[in-house]
Protein backbone atom coordinates (compact mmCIF):
# COMPACT_ATOMS: atom_id res chain seq x y z
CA UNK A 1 31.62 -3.79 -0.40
CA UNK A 2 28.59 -5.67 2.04
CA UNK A 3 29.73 -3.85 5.49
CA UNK A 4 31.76 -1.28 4.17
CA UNK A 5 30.79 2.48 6.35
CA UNK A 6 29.99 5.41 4.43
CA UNK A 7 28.32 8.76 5.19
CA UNK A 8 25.24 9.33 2.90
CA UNK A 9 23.24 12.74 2.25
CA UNK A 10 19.64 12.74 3.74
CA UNK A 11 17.25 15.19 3.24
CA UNK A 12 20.56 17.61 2.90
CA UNK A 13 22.05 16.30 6.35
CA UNK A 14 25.06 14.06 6.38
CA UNK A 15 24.34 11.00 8.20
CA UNK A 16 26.74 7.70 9.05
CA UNK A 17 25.48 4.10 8.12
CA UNK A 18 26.93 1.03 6.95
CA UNK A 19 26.50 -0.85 3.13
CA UNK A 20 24.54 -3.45 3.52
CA UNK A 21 23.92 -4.72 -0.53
CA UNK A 22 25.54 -4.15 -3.99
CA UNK A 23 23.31 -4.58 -7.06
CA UNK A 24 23.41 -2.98 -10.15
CA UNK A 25 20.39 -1.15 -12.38
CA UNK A 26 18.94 -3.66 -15.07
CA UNK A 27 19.49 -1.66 -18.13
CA UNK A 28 22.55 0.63 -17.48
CA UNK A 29 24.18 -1.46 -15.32
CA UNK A 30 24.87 1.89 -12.98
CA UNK A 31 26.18 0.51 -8.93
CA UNK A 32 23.02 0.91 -6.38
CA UNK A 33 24.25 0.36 -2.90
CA UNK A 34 21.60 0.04 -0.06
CA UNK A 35 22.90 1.55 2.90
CA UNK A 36 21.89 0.99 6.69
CA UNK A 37 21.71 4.33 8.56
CA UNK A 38 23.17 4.02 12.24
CA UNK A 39 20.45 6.26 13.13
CA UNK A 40 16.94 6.33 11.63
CA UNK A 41 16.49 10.02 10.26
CA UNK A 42 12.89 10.87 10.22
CA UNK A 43 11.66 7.42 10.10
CA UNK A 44 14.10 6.20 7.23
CA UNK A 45 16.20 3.63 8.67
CA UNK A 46 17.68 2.80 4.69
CA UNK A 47 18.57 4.76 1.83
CA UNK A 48 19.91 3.40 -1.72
CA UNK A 49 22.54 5.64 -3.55
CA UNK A 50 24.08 5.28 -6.84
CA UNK A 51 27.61 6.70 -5.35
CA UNK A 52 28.65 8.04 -9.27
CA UNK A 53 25.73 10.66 -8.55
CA UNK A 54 24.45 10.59 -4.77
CA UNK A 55 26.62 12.33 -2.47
CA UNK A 56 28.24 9.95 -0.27
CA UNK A 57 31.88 9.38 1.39
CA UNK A 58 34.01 5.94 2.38
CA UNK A 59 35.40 5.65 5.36
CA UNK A 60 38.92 4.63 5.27
């Protein structure tokens, strides 16, 4: 999954960036993935999504 590119929602705004860990919550066990955003968007350079909830797309 590490390197994998996805677009992620921020602040509303779609916005391209790159997986960059996998880890899970501790007591649900629900997928967190940190993502790297190509392009800081008002000073956020990183976001973590939980992609069963947060909107968020693969790239093939």
């Amino acid at each position: 999954m590490d390197g994998r590119r996805v677009w992620v929602s921020v602040d509303g705004e779609p916005r391209p960036g790159t997986v960059v860990e996998r880890t899970y919550t501790p007591k649900k066990g629900s997928e967190l993935l940190a993502v790297e955003l190509d392009e800081p968007a008002d000073g956020t350079e990183a976001v973590v999504v939980n992609p069963a909830v947060d909107d968020m797309l693969f790239e093939d």
